[in-house]
Structures are given as C-alpha cells and as structure tokens.
C-alpha atoms as a PDB file:
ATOM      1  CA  UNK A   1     -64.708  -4.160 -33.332  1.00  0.00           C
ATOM      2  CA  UNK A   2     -61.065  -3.329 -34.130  1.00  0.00           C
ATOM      3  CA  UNK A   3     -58.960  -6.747 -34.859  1.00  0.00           C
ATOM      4  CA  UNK A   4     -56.754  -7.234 -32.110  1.00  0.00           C
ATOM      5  CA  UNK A   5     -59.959  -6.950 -29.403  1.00  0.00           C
ATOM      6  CA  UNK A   6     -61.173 -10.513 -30.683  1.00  0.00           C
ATOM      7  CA  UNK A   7     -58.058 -11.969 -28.741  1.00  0.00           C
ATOM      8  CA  UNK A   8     -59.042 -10.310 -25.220  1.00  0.00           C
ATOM      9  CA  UNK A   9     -60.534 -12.077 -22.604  1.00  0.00           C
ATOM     10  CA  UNK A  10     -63.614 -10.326 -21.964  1.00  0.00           C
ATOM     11  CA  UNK A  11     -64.897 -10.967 -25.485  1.00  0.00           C
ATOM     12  CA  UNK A  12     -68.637 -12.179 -24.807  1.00  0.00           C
ATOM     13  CA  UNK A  13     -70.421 -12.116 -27.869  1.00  0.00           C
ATOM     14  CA  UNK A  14     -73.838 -13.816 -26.530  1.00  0.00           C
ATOM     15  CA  UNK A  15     -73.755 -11.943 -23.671  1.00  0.00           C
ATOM     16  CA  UNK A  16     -77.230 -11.036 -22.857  1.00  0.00           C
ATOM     17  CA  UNK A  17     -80.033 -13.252 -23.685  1.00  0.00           C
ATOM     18  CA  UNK A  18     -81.513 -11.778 -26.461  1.00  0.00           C
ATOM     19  CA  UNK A  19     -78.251 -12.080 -28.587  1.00  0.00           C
ATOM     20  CA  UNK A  20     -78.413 -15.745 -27.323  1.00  0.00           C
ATOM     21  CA  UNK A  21     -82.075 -16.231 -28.405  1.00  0.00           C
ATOM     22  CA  UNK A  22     -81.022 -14.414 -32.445  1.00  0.00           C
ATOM     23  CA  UNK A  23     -77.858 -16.808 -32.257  1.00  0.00           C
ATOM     24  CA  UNK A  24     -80.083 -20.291 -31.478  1.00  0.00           C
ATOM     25  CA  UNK A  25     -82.889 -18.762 -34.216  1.00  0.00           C
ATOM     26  CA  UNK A  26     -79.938 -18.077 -37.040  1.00  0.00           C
ATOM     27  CA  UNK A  27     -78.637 -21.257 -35.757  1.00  0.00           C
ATOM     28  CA  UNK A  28     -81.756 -23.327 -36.420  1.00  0.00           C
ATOM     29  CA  UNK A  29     -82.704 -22.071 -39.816  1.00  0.00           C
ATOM     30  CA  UNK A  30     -79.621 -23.219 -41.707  1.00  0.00           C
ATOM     31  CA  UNK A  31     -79.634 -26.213 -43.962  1.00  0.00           C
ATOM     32  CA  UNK A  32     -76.755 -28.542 -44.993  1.00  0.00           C
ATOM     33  CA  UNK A  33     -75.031 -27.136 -48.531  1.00  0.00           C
ATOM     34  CA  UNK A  34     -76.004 -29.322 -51.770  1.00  0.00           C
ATOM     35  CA  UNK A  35     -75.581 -29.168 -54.850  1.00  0.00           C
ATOM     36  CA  UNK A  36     -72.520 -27.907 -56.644  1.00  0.00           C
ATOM     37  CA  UNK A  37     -71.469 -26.522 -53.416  1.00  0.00           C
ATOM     38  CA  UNK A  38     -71.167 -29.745 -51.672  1.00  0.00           C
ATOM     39  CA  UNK A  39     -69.979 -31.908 -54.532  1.00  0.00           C
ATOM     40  CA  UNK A  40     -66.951 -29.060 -55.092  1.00  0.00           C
ATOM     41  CA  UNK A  41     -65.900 -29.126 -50.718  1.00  0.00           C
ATOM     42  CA  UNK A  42     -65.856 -32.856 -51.201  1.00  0.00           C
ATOM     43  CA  UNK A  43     -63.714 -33.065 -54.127  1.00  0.00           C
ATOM     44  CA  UNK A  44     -61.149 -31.252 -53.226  1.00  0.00           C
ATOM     45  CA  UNK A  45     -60.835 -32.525 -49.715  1.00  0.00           C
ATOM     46  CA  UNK A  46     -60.642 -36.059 -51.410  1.00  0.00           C
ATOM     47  CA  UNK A  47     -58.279 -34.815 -54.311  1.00  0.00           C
ATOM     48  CA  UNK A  48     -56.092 -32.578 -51.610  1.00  0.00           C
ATOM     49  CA  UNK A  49     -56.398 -35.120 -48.438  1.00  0.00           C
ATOM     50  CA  UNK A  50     -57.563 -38.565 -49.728  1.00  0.00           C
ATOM     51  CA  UNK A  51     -58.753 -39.398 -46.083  1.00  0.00           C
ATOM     52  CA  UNK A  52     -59.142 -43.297 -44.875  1.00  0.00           C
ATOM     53  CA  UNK A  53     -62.574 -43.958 -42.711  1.00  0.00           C
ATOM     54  CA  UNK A  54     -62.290 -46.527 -40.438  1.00  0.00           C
ATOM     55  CA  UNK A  55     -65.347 -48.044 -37.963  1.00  0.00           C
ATOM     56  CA  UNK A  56     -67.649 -45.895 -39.771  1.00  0.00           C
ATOM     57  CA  UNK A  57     -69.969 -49.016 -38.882  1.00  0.00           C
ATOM     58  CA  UNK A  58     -70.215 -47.669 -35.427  1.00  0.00           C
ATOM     59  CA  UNK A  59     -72.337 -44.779 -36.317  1.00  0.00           C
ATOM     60  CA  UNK A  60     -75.833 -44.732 -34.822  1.00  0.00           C
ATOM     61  CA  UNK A  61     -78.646 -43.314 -36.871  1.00  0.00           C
ATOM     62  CA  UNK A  62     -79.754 -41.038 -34.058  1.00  0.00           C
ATOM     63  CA  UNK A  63     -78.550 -38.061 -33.636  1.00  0.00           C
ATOM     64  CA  UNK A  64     -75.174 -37.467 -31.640  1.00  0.00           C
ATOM     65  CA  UNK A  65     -72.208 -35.502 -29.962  1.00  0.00           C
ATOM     66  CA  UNK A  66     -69.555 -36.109 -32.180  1.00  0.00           C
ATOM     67  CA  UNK A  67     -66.118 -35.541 -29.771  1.00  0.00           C
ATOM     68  CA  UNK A  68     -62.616 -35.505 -30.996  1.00  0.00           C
ATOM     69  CA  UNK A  69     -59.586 -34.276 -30.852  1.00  0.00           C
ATOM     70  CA  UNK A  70     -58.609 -30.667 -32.647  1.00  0.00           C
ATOM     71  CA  UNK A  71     -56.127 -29.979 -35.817  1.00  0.00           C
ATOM     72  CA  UNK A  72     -54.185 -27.575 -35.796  1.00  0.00           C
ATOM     73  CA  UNK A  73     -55.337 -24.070 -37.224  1.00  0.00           C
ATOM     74  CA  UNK A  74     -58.745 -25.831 -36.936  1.00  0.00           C
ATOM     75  CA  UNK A  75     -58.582 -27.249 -40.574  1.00  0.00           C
ATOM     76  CA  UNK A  76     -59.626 -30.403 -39.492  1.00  0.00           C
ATOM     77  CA  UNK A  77     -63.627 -29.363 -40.552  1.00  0.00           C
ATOM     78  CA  UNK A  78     -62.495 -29.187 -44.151  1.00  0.00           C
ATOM     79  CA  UNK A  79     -61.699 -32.844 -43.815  1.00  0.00           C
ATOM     80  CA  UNK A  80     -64.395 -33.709 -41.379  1.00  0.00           C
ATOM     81  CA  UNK A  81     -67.579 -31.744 -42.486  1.00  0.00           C
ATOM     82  CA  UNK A  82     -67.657 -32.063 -45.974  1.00  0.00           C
ATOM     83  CA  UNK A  83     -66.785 -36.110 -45.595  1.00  0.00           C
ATOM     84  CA  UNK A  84     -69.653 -36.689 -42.997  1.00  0.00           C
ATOM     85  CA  UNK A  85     -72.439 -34.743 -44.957  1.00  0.00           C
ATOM     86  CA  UNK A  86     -71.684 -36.586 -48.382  1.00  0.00           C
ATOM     87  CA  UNK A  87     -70.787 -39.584 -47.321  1.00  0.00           C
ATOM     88  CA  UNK A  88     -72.973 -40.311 -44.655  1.00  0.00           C
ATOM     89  CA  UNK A  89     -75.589 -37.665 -44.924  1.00  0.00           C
ATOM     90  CA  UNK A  90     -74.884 -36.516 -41.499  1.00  0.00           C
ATOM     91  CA  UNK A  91     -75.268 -32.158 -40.632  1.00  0.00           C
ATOM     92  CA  UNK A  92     -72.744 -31.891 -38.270  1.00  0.00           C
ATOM     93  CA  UNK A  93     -73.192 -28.389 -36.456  1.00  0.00           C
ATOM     94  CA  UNK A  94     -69.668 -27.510 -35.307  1.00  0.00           C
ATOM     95  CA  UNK A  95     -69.275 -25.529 -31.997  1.00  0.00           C
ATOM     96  CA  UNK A  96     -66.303 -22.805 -31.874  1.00  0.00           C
ATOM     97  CA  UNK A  97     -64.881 -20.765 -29.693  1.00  0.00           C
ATOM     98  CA  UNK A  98     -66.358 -17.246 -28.948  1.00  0.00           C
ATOM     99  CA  UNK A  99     -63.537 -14.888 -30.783  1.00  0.00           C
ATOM    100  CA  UNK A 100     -64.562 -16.087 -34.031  1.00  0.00           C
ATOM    101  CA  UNK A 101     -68.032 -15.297 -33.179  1.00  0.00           C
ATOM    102  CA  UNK A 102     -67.173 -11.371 -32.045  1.00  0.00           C
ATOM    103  CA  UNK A 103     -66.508  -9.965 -35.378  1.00  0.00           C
ATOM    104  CA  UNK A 104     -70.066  -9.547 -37.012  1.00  0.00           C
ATOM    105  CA  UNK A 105     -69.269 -11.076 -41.051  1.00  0.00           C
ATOM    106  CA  UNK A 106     -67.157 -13.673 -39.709  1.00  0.00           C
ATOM    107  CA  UNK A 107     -69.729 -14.707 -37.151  1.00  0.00           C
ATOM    108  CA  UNK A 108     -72.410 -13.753 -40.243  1.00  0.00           C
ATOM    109  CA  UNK A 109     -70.363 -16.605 -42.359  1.00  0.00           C
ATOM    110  CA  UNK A 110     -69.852 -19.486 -40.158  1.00  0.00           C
ATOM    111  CA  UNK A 111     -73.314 -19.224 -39.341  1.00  0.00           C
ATOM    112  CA  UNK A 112     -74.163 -19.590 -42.499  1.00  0.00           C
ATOM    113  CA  UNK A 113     -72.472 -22.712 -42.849  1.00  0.00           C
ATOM    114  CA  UNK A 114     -73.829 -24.395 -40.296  1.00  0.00           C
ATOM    115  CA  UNK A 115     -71.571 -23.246 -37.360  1.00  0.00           C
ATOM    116  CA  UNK A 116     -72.476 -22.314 -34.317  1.00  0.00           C
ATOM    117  CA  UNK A 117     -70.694 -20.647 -30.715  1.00  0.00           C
ATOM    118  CA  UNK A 118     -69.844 -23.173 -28.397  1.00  0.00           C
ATOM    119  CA  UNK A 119     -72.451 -21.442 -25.623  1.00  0.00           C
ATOM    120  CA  UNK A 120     -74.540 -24.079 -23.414  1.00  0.00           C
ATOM    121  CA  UNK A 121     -77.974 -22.530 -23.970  1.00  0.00           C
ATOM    122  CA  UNK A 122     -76.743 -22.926 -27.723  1.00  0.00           C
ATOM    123  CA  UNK A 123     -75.825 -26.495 -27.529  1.00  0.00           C
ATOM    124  CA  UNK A 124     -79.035 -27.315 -25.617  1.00  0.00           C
ATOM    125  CA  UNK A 125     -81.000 -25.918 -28.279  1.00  0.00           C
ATOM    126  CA  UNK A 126     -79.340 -27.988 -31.031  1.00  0.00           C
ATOM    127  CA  UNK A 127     -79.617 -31.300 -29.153  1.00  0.00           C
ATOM    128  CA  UNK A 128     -83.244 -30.071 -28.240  1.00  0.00           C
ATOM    129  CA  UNK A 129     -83.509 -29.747 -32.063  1.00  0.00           C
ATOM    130  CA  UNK A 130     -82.375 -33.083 -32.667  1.00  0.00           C
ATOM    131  CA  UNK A 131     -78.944 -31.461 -34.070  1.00  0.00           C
ATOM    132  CA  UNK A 132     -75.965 -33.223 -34.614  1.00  0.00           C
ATOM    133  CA  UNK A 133     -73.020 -31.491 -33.380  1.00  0.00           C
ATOM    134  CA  UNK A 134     -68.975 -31.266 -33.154  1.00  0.00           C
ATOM    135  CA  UNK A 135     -67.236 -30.662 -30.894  1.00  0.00           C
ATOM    136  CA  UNK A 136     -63.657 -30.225 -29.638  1.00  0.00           C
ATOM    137  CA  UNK A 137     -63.163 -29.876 -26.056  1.00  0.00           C
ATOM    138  CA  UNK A 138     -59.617 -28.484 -26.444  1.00  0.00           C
ATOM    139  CA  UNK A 139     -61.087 -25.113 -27.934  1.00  0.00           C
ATOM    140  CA  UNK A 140     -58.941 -22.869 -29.242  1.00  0.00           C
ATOM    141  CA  UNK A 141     -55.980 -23.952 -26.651  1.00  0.00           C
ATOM    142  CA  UNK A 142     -55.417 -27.626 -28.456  1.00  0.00           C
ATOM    143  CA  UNK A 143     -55.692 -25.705 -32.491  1.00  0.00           C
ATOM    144  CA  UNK A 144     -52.671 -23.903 -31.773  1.00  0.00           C
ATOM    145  CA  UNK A 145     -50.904 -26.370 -29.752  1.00  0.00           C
ATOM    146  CA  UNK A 146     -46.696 -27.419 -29.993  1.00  0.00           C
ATOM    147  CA  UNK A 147     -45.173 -29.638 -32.523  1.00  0.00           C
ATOM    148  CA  UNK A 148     -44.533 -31.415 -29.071  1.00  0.00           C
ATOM    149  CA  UNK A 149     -48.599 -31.684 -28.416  1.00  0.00           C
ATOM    150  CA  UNK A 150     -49.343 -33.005 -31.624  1.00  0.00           C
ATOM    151  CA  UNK A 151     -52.257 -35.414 -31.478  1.00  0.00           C
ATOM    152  CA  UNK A 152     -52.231 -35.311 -27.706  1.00  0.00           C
ATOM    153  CA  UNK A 153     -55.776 -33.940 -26.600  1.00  0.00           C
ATOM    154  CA  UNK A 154     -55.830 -30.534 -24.604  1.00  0.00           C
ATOM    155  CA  UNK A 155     -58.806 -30.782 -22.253  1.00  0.00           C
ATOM    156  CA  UNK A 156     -57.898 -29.421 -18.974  1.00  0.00           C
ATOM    157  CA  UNK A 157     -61.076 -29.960 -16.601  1.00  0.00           C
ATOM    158  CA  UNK A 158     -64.071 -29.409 -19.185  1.00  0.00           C
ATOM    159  CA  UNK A 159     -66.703 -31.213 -18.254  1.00  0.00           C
ATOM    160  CA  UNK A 160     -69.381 -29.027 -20.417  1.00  0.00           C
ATOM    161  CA  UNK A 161     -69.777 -31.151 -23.124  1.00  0.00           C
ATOM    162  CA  UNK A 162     -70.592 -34.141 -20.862  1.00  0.00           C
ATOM    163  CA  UNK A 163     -72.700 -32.560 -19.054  1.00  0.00           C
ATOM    164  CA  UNK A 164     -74.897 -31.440 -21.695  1.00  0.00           C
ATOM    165  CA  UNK A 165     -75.115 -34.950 -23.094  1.00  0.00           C
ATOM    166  CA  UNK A 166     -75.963 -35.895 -20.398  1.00  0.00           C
ATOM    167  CA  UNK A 167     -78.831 -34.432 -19.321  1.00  0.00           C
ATOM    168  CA  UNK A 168     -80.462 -34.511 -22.767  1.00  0.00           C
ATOM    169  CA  UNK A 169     -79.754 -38.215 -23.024  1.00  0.00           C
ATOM    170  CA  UNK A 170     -77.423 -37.753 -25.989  1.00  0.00           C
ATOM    171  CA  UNK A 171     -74.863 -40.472 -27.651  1.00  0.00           C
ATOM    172  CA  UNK A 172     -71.346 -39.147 -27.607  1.00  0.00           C
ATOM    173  CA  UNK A 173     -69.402 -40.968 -30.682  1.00  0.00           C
ATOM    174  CA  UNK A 174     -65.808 -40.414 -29.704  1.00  0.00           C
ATOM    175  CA  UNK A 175     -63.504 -40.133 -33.210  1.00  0.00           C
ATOM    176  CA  UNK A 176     -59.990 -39.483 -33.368  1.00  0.00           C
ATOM    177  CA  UNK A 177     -58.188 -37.497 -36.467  1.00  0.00           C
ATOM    178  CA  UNK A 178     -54.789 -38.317 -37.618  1.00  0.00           C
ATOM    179  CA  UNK A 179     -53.253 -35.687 -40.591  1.00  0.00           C
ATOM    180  CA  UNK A 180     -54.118 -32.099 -39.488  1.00  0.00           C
ATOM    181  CA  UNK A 181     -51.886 -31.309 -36.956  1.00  0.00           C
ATOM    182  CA  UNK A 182     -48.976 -32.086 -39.841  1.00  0.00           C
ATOM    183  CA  UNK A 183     -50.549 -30.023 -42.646  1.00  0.00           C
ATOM    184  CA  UNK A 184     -48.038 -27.322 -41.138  1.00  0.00           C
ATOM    185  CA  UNK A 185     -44.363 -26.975 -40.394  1.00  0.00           C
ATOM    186  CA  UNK A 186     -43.635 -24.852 -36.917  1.00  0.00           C
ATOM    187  CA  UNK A 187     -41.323 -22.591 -37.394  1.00  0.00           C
ATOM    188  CA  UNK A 188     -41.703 -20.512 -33.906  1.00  0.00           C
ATOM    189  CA  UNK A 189     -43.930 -21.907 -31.120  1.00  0.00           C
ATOM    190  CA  UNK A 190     -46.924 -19.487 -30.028  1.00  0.00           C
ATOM    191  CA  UNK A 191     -46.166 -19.047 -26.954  1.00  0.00           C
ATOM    192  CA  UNK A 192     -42.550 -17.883 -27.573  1.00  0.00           C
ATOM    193  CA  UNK A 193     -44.444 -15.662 -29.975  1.00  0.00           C
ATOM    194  CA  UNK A 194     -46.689 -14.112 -27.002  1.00  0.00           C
ATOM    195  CA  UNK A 195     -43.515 -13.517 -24.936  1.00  0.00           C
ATOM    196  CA  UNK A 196     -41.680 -11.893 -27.412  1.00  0.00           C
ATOM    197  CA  UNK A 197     -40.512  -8.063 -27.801  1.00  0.00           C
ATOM    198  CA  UNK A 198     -42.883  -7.694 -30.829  1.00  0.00           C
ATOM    199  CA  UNK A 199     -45.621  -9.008 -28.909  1.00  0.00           C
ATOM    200  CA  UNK A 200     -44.698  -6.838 -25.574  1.00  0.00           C
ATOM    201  CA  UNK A 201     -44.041  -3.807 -27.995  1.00  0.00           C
ATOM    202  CA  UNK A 202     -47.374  -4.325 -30.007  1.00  0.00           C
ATOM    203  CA  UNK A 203     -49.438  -4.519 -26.613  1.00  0.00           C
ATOM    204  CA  UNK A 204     -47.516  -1.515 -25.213  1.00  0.00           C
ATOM    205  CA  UNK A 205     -49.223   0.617 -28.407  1.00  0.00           C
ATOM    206  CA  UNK A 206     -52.395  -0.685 -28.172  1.00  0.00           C
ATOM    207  CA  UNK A 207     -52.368  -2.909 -31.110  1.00  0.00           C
ATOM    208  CA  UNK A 208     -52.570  -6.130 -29.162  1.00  0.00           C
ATOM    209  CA  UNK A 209     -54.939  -6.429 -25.976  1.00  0.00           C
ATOM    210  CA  UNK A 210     -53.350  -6.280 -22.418  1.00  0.00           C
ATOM    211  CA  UNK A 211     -55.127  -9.467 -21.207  1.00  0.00           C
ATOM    212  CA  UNK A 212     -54.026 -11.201 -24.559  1.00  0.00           C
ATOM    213  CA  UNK A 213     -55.413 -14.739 -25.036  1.00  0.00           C
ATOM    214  CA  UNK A 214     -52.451 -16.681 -24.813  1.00  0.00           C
ATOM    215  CA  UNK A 215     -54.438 -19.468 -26.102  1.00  0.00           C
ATOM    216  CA  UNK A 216     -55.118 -17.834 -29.386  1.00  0.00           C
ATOM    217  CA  UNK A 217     -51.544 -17.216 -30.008  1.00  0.00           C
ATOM    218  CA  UNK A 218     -51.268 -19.671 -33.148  1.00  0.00           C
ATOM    219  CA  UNK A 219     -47.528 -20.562 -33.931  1.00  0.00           C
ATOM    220  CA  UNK A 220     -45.454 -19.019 -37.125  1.00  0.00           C
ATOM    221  CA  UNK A 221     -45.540 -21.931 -39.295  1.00  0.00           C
ATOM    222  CA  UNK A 222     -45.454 -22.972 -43.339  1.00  0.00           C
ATOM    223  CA  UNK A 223     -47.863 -24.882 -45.449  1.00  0.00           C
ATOM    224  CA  UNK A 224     -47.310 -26.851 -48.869  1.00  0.00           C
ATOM    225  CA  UNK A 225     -43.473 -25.227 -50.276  1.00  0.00           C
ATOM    226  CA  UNK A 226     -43.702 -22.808 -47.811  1.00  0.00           C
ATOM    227  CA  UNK A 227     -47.021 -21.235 -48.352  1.00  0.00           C
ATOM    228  CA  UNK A 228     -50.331 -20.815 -46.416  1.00  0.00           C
ATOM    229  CA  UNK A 229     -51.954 -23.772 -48.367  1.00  0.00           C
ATOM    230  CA  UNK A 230     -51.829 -26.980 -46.124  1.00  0.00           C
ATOM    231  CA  UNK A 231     -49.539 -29.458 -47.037  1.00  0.00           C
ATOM    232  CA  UNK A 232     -51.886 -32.499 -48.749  1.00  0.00           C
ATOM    233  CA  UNK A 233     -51.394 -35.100 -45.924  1.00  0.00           C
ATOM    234  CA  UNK A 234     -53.222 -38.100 -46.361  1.00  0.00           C
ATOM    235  CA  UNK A 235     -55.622 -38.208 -43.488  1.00  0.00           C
ATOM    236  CA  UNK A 236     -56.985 -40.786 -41.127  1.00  0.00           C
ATOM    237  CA  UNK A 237     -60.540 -40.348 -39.480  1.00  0.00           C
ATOM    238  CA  UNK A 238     -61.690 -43.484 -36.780  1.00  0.00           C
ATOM    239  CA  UNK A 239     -64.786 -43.617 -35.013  1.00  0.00           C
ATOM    240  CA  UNK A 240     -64.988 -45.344 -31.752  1.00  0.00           C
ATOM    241  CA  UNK A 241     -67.636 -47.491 -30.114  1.00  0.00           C
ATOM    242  CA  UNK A 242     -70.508 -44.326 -29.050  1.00  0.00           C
ATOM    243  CA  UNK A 243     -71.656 -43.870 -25.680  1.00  0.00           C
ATOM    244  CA  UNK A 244     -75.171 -44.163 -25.318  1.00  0.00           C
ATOM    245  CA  UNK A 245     -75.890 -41.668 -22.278  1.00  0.00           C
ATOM    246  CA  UNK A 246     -79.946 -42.160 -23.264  1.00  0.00           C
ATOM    247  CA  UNK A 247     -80.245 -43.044 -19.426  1.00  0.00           C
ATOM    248  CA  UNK A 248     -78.952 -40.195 -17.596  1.00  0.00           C
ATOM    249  CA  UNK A 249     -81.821 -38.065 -19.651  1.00  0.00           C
ATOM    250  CA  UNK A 250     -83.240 -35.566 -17.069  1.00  0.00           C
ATOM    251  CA  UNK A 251     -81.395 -36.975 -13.862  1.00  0.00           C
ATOM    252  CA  UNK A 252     -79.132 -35.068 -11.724  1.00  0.00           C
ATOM    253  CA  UNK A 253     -75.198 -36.548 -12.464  1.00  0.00           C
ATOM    254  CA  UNK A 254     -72.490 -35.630 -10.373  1.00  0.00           C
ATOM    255  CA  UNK A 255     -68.829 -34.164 -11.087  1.00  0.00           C
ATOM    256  CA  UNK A 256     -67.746 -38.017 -10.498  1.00  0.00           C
ATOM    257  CA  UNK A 257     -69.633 -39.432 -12.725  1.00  0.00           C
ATOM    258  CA  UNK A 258     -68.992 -36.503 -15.446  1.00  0.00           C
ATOM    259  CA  UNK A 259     -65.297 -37.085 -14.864  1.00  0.00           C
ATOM    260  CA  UNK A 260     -65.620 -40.349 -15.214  1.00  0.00           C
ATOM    261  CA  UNK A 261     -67.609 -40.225 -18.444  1.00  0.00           C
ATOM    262  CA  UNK A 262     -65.659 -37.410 -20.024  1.00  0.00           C
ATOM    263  CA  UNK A 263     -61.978 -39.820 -19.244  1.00  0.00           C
ATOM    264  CA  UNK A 264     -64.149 -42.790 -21.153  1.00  0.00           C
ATOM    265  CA  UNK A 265     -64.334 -40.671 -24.077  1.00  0.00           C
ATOM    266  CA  UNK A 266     -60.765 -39.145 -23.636  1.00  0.00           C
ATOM    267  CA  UNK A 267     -59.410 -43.036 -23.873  1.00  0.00           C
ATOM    268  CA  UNK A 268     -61.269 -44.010 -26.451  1.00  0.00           C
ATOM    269  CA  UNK A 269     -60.200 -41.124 -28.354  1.00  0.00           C
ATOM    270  CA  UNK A 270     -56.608 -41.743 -27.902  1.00  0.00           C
ATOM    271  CA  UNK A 271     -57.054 -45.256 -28.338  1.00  0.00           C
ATOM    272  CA  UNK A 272     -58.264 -44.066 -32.014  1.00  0.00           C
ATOM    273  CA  UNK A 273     -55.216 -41.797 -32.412  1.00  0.00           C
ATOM    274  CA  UNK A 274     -52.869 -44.734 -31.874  1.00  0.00           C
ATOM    275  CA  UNK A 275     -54.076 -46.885 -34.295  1.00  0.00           C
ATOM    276  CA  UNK A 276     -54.431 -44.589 -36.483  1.00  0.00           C
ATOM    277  CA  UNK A 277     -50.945 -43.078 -35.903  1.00  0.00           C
ATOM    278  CA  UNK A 278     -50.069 -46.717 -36.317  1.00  0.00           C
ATOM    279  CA  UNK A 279     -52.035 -47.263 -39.655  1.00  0.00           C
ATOM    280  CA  UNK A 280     -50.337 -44.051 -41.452  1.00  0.00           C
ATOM    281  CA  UNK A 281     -46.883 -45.326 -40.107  1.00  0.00           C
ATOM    282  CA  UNK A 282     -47.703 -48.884 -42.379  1.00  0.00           C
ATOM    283  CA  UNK A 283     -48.941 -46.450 -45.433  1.00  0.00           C
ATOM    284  CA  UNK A 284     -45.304 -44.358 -45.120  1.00  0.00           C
ATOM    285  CA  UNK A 285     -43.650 -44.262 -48.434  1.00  0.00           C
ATOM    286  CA  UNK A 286     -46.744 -44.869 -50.554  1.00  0.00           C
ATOM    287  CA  UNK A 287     -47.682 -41.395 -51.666  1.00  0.00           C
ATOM    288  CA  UNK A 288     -47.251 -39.997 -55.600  1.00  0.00           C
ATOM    289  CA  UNK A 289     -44.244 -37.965 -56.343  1.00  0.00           C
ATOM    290  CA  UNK A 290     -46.222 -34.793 -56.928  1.00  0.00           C
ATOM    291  CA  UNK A 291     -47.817 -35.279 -53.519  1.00  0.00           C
ATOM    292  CA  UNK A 292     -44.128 -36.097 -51.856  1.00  0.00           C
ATOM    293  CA  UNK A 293     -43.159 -32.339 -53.562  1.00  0.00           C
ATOM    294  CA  UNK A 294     -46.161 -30.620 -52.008  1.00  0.00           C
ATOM    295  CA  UNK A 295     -45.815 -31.574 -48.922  1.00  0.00           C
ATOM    296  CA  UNK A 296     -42.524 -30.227 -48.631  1.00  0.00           C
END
C-alpha cells in the first residue's frame, strides 16, 4: 500500500467479511493500558493541557456512546482517552475513519490501543460486548475543518451512529470539547491546498490519487513556536445530560425519529460548546508566562 492510496476513495479495508470478523476478534481482545503506561499519557496531558471537567456527574455507570464534536488533526483523544480511563475508569473504544485503518502497522497500532474502524458490524460488536465507545460523527471531514468551522460540528446527514444506538438500546452521552481545534495556527486552508498547482501537478504524476479525498486534505498549519507540537491550550471537556435510548432496543425506528434523535444530541452538544467557549473566555489572561510563550 503505497502512501498516497490511503487518501482515495475506494479504500475499503474491511471489505469482505472475514477481514471484518479478524477486525471485531483483534478488537475484542485488547485491554485498557495500566501501569506506567497510563500514569505517563495522563501526566503529560495534565502537565501539557490542564483540562477542566465539567458535569462529569452525568455519567451513567452503564456502558455508553460517547458523541462529540472532533479537534482538529484528531488530537482531541490525547486529551479525552487518557482523562476518561484514569479518572473515571472508563475504556473508551474510539471509532476512526477507514484510511487510517488501510495501512497494515498503523491499523496494527491503533488497534492495539484500543481503537477500532468506524464499520457498523464493528460497532455492533462492541456495544454487543458491552463496549464503551467514541465517536465523532464529523469523521475525518470536521478534523481538518477551517479556522472559520472551528467548534462548529460537521455532520452532514449521518444518522449511523443513532441508529446503532438505537437498536441495541444504548445511552448516547453527548460531550462537547473546547481547546483542540486551537492547538494549531492555519496557515493555508485544505481545501485551497487540494486545488492548488502542487496538488494538480502531484496527481498528474501519480503521487496523489485521482479521486483524492478532499476531506482528508488537512490544512498547512503551526504548533507551539512554530513546530508540530500542539500549542498547550488549556482545555475544556462538558458532558451533557445522556440519552437513554434503552427503549428503542430491538424495534424498528424510522429516519424521523433518527433525525430527530441525532439533532437532540447535535443541540446538546453545542449547547456544551457554548458554555464552555464561554467558561475559557472568563479564564482569558490567567495562564503562566511559560505557557503564554508556548503557545505562540
């Protein structure tokens, strides 16, 4: 698999069901990290992004969908995953989008740490398992998004997610996640990236697919003093009242009703993001020197 086929848009990875059935089986055996491993993630995420919980009371013990909104570069799990395992002992199995799952020791890797492609037979068998799992229903689209789109959710029509809750009577706990989508400066949009004569010349040679994903074009951008590290912004995490969809467990639900659900947890996510945008705004001016210097 040559790099540049991972951003065409006939990449299927779980194709055929018996890479499906290895996927859910590699899937299934993985534990949470411990140890040294989990108690070094955590410390730097606190030391780097000093994150701020808030309605962490809403939680239920079972098992749930976890749906928010994505950072950009997809970052946000170095805030998110370490913070929810340690803190509140909850596995959260994030579901990605199926380029990162094409290349064999990339796929090999985020398996390994819990990962998993975000393929409906796979999610079935993680709520079937009792699983709990992230997701962000602006895939790959929403982690590369504009400075213009930042914290503004990307979802087009997906209704996947919802659907799969659904019919395994799962609780979706909507969360919203202010601080990743500034951990980068943009310094030329992707999409004027995709359209450019480096892009068009590069595709004319082979060296970038034909039927690029546009989606996966990330921006040029800079991290802390103009490096690849993210800039350490202080980051704010809010969970919102969960929807308990125990009810609609083995019933047929219409689009309607999907739509309807999936806009619920859309508003209650951006409801999050405001007050959250809102809370950071009150914090402004607050941060150490060093951390003022690194996040220029």
């Amino acid at each position: 698999m040559l790099p540049h086929q991972l951003l065409a848009t006939d990449n299927e990875p779980l194709a055929d069901a018996e890479a499906r059935r290895r996927h859910v089986e590699r899937a299934l055996s993985v534990r949470p990290a411990g140890g040294w491993e989990l108690a070094l993630a955590y410390r730097c995420m606190q030391q780097w992004f000093s994150p701020i919980v808030v309605g962490a009371e809403r939680l239920p013990e079972e098992p749930c969908l976890f749906v928010g909104n994505h950072g950009l570069f997809a970052v946000d799990g170095l805030v998110v995953l370490p913070l929810m395992l340690h803190d509140y002992g909850r596995f959260l199995r994030p579901m990605g989008d199926k380029f990162l799952f094409t290349a064999p020791r990339l796929a090999d890797f985020l398996v390994s740490r819990g990962a998993t492609m975000g393929h409906p037979e796979v999610c079935s068998a993680l709520m079937a398992a009792r699983q709990d799992i992230l997701v962000f229903p602006g895939g790959a689209h929403e982690a590369v998004k504009s400075k213009a789109e930042k914290y503004r959710l990307q979802w087009k029509d997906r209704l996947g997610f919802v659907r799969l809750a659904a019919r395994h009577g799962y609780r979706i706990v909507p969360f919203g996640l202010v601080g990743p989508d500034d951990f980068y400066a943009h310094l030329v949009e992707g999409e004027s990236l995709a359209e450019s004569f480096p892009a068009r010349w590069l595709s004319a040679r082979g060296l970038l697919p034909k039927d690029l994903r546009r989606d996966l074009v990330p921006p040029l951008a800079r991290g802390s003093l103009g490096t690849l590290l993210p800039r350490p912004q202080r980051c704010y995490l809010g969970f919102a009242e969960a929807l308990d969809l125990s009810a609609l467990r083995g019933k047929r639900v219409g689009r309607a009703r999907l739509e309807a659900l999936r806009d619920e947890v859309a508003g209650r996510i951006e409801v999050q993001l405001e007050g959250l945008l809102a809370a950071r705004e009150q914090d402004r001016g607050q941060e150490g020197l060093l951390r003022r210097v690194l996040n220029l």
